[in-house]
PDB file of N, CA and C in Angstrom:
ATOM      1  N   UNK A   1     -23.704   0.752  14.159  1.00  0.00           N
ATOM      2  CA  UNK A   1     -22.990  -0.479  13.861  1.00  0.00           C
ATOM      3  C   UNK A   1     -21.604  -0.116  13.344  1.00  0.00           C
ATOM      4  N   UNK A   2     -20.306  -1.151  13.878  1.00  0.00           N
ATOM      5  CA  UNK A   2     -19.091  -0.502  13.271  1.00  0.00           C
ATOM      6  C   UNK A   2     -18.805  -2.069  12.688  1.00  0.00           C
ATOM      7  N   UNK A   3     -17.530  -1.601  11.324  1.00  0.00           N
ATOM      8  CA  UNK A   3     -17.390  -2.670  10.755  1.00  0.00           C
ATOM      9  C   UNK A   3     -15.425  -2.312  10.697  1.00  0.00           C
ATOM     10  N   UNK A   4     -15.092  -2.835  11.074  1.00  0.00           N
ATOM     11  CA  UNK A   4     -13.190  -3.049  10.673  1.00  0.00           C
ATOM     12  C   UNK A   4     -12.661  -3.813   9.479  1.00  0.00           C
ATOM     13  N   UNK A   5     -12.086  -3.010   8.968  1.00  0.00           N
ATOM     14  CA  UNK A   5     -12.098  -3.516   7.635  1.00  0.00           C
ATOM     15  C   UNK A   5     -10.296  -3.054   7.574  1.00  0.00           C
ATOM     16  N   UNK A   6      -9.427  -4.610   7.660  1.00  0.00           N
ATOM     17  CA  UNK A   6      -7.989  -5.055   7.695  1.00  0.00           C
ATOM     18  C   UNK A   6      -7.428  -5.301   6.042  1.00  0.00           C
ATOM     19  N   UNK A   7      -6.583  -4.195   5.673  1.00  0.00           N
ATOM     20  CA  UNK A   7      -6.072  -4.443   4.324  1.00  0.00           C
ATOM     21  C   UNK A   7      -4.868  -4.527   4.680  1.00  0.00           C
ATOM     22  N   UNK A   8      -4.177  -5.431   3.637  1.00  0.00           N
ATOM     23  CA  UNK A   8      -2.776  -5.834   3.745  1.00  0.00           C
ATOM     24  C   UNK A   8      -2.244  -6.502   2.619  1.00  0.00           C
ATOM     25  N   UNK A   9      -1.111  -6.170   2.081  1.00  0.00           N
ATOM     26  CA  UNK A   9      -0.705  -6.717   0.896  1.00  0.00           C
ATOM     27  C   UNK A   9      -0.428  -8.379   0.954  1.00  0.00           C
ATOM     28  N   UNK A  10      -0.809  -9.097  -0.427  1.00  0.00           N
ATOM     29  CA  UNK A  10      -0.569 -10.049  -0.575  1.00  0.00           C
ATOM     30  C   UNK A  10       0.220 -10.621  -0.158  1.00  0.00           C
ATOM     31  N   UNK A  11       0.267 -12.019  -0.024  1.00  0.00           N
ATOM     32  CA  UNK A  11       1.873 -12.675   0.062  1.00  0.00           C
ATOM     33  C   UNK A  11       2.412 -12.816  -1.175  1.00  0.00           C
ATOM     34  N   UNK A  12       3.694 -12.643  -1.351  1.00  0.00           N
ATOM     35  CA  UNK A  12       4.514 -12.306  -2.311  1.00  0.00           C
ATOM     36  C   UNK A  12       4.587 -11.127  -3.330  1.00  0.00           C
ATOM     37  N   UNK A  13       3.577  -9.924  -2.971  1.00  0.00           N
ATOM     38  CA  UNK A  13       3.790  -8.474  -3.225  1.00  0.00           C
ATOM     39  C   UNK A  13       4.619  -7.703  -2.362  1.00  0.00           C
ATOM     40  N   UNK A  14       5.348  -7.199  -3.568  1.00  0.00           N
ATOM     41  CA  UNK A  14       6.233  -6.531  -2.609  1.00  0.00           C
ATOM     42  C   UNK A  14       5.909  -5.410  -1.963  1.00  0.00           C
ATOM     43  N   UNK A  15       6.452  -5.255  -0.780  1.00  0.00           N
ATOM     44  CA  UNK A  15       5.647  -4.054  -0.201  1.00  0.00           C
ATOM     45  C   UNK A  15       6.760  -3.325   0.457  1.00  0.00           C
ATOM     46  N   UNK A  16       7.014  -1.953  -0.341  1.00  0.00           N
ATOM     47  CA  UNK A  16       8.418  -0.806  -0.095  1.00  0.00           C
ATOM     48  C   UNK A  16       8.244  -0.396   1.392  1.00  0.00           C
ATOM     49  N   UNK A  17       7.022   0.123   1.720  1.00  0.00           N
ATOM     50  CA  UNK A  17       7.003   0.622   3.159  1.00  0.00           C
ATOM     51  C   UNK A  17       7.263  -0.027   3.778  1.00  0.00           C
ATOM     52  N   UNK A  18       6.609  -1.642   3.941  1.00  0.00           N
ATOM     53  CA  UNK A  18       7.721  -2.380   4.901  1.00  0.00           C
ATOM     54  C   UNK A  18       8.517  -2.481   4.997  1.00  0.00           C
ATOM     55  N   UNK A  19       9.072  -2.819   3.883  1.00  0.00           N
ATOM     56  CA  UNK A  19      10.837  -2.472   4.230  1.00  0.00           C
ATOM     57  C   UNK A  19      11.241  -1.293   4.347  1.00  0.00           C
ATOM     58  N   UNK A  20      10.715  -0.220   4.421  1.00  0.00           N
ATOM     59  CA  UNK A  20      11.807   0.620   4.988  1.00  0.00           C
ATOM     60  C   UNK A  20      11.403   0.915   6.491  1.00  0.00           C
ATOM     61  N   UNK A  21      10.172   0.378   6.474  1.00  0.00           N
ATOM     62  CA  UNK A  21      10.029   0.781   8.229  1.00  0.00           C
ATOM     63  C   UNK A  21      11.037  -0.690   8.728  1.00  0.00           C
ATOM     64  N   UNK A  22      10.950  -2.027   8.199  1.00  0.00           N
ATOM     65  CA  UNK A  22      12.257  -2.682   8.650  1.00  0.00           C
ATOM     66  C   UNK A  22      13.728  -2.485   8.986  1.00  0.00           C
ATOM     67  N   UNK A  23      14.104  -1.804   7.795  1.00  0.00           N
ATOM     68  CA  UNK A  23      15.120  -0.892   7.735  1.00  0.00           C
ATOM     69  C   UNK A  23      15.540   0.165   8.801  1.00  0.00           C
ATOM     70  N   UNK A  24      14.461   0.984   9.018  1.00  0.00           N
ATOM     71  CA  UNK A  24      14.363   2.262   9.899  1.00  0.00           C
ATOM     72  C   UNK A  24      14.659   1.414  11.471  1.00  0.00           C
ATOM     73  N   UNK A  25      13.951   0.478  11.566  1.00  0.00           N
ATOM     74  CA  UNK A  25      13.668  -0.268  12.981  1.00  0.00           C
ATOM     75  C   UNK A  25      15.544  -0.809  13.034  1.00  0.00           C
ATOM     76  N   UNK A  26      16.364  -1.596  12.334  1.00  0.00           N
ATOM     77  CA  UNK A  26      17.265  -1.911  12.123  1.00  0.00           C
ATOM     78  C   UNK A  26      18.129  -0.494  12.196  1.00  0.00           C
ATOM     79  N   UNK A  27      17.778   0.305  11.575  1.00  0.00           N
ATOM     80  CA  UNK A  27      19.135   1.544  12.020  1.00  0.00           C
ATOM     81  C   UNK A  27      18.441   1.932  13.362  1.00  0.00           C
ATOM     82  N   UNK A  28      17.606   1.617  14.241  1.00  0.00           N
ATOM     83  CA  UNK A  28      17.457   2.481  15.308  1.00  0.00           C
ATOM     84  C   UNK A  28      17.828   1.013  16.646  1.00  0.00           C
ATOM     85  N   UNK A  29      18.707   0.175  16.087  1.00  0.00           N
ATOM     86  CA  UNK A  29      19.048  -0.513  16.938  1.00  0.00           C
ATOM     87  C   UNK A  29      18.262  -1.956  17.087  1.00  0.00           C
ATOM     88  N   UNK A  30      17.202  -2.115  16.314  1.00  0.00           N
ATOM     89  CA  UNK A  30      16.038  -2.984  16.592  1.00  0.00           C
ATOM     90  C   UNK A  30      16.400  -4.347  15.268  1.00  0.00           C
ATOM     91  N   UNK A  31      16.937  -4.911  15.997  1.00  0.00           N
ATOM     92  CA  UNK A  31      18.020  -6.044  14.687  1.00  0.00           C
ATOM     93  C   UNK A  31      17.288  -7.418  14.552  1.00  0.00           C
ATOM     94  N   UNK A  32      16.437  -7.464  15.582  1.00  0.00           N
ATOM     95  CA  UNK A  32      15.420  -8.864  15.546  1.00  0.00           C
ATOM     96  C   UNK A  32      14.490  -8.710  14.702  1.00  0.00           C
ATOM     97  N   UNK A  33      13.967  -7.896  13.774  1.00  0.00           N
ATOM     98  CA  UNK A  33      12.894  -7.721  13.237  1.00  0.00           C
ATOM     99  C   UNK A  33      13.255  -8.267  11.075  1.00  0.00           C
ATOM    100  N   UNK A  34      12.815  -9.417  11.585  1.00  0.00           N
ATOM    101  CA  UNK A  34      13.297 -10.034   9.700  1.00  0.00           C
ATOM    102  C   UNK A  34      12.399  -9.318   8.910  1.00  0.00           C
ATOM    103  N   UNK A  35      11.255  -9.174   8.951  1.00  0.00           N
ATOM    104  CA  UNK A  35      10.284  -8.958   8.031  1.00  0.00           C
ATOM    105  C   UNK A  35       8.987  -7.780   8.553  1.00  0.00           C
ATOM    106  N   UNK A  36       8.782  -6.574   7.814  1.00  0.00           N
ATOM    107  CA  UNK A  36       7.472  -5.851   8.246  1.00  0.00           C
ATOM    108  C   UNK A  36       6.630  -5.706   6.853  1.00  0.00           C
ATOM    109  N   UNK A  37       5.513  -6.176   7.137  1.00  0.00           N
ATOM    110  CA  UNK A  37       4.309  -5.852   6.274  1.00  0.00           C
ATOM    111  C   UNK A  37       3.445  -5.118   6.548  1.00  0.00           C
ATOM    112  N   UNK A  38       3.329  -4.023   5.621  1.00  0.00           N
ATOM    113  CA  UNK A  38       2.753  -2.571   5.840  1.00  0.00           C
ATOM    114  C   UNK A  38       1.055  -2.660   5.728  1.00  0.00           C
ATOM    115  N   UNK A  39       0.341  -1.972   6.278  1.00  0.00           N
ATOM    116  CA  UNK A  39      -1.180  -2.454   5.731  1.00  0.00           C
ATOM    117  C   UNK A  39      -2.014  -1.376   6.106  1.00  0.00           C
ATOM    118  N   UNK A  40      -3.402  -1.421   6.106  1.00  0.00           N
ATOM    119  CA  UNK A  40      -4.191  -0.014   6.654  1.00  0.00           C
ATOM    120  C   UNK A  40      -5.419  -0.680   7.010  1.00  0.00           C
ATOM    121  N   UNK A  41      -6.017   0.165   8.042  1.00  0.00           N
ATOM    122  CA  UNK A  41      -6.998  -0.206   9.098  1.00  0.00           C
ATOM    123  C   UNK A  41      -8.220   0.603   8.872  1.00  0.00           C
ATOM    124  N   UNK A  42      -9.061   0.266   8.873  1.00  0.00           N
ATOM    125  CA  UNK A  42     -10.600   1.549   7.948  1.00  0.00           C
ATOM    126  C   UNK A  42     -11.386   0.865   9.069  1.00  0.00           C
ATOM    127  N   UNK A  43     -12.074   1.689   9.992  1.00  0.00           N
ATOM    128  CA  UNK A  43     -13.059   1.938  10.551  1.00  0.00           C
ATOM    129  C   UNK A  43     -14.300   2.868  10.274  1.00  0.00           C
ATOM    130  N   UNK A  44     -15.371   1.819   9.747  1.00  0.00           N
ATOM    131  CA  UNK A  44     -16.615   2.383   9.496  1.00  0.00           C
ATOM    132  C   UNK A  44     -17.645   2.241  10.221  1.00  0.00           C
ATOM    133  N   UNK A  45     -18.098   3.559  10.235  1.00  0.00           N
ATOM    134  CA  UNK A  45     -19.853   3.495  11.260  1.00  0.00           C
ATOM    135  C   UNK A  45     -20.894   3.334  10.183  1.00  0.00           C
ATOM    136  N   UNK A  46     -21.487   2.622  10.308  1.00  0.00           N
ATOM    137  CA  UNK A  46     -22.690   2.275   9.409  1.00  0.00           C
ATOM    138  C   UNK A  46     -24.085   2.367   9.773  1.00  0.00           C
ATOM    139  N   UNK A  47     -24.843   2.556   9.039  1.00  0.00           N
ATOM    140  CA  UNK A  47     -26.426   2.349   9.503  1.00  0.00           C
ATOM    141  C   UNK A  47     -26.796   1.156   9.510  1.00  0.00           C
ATOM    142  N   UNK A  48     -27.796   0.784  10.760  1.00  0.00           N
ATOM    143  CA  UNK A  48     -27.978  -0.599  11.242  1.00  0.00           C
ATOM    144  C   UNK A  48     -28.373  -0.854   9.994  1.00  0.00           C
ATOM    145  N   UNK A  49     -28.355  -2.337  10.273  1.00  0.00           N
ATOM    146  CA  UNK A  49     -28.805  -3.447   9.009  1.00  0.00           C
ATOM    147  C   UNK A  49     -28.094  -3.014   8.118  1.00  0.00           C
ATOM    148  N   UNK A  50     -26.990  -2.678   7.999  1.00  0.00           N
ATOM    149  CA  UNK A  50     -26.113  -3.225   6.784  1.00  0.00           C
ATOM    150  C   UNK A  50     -25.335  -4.480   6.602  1.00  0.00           C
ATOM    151  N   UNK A  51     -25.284  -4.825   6.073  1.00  0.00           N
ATOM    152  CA  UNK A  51     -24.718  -6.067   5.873  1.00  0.00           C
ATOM    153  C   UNK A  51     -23.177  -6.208   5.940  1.00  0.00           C
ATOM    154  N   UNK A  52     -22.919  -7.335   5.840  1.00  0.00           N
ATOM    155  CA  UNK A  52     -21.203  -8.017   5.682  1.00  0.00           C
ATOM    156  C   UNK A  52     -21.043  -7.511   4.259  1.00  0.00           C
ATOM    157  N   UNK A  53     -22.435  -8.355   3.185  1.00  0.00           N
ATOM    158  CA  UNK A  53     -21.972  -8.149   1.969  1.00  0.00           C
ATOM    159  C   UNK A  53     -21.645  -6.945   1.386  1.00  0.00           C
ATOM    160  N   UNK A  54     -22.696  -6.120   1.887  1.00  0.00           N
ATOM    161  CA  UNK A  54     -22.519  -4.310   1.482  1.00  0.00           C
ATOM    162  C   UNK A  54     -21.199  -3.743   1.735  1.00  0.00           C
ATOM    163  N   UNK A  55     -20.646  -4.480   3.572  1.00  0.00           N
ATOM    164  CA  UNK A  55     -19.222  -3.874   3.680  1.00  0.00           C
ATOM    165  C   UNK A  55     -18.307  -4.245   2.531  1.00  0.00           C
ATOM    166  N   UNK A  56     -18.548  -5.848   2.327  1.00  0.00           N
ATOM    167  CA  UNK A  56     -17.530  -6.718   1.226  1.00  0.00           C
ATOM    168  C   UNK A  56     -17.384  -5.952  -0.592  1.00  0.00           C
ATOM    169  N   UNK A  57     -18.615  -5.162  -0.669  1.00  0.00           N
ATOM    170  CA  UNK A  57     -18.824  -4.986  -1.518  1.00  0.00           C
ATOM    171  C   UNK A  57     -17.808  -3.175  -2.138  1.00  0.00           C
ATOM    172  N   UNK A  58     -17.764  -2.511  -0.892  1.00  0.00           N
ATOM    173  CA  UNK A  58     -17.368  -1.194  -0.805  1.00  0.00           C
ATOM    174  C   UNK A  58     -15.992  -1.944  -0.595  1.00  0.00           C
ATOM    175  N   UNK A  59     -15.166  -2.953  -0.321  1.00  0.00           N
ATOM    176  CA  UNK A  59     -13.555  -3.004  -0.242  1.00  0.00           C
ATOM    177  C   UNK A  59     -13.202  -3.264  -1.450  1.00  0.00           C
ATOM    178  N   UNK A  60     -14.592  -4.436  -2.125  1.00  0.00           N
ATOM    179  CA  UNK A  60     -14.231  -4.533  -4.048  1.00  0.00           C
ATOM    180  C   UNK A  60     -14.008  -3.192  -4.838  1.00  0.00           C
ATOM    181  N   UNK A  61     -14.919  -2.215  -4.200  1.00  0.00           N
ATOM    182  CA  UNK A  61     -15.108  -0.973  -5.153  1.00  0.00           C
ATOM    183  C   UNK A  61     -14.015  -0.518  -5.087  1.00  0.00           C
ATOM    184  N   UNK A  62     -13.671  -0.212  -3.537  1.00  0.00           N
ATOM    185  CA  UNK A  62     -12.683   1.729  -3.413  1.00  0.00           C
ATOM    186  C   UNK A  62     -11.793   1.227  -2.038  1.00  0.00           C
ATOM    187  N   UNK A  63     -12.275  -0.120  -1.504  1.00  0.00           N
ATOM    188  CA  UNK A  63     -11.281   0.036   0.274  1.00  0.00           C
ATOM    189  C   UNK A  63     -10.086  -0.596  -0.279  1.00  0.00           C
ATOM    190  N   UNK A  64     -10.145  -1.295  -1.216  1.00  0.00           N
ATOM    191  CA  UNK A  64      -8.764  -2.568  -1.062  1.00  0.00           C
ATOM    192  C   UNK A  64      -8.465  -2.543  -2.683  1.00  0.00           C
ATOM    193  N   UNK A  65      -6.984  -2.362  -3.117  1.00  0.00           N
ATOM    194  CA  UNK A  65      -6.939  -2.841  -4.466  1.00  0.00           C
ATOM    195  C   UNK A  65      -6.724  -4.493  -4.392  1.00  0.00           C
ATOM    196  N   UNK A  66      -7.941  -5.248  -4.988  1.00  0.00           N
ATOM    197  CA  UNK A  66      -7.893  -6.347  -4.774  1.00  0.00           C
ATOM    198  C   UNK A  66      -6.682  -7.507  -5.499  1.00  0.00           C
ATOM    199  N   UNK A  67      -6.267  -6.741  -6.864  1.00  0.00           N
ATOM    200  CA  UNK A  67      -5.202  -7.398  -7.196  1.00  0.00           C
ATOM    201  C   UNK A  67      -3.846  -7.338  -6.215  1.00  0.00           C
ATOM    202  N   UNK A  68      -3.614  -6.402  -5.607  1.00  0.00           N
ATOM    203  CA  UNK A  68      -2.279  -7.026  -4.923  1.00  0.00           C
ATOM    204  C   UNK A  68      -2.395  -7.125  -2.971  1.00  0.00           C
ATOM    205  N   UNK A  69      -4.053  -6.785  -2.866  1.00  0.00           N
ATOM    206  CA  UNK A  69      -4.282  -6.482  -1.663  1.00  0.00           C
ATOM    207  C   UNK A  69      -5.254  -7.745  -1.142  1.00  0.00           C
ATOM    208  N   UNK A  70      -5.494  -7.944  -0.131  1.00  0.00           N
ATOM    209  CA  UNK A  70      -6.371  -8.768   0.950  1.00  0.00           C
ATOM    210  C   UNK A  70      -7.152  -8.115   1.941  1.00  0.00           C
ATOM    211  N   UNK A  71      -8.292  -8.462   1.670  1.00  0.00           N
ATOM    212  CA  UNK A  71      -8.820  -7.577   3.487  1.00  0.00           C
ATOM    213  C   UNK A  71      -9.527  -8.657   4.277  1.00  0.00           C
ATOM    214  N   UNK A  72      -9.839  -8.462   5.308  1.00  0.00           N
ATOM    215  CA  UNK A  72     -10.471  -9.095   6.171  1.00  0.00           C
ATOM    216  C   UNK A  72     -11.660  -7.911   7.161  1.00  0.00           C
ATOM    217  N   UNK A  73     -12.486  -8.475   6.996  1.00  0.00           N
ATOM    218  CA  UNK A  73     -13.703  -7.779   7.584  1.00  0.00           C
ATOM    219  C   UNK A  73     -14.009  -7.936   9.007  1.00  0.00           C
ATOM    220  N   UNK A  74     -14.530  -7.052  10.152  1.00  0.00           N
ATOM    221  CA  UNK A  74     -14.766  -7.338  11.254  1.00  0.00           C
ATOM    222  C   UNK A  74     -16.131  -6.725  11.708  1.00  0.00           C
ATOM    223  N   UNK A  75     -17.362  -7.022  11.978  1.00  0.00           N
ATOM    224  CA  UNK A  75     -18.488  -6.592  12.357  1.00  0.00           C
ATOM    225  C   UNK A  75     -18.741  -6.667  13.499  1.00  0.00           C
ATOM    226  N   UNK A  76     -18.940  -5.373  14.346  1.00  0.00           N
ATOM    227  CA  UNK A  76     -19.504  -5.032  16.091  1.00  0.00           C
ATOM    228  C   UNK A  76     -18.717  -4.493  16.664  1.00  0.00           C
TER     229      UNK A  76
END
């Protein structure tokens, strides 16, 4: 069983890497780009019958800092 597990900073946290990969995109000619929000992608293999909650439960612990972060879960 695989589970995708989408972290990404809040709205209205600031987030440095995006802007400088905005930045970077802007000095390399790329001038349409107003806004980048930086984030990270965790792909886990799990043993059947685990749950949503078990995944939900490991992003509270250690996947996501939940104060300035968001995740979204994906199962199959």
């Amino acid at each position: 069983m695989k589970a995708t597990v989408t972290v990404m900073p809040k709205q209205g946290v600031l987030d440095p890497q995006g802007e400088a990969v905005r930045q970077a995109l802007g000095a390399l000619g790329f001038d349409g780009v107003a806004g980048v929000r930086q984030g990270k992608v965790i792909e886990l293999d799990l043993a059947d019958g685990t749950t949503e909650d078990t995944v939900r439960e490991m992003c509270e612990a250690l996947l996501a800092n939940t104060v300035i972060e968001s995740y979204r879960i994906e199962i199959g």
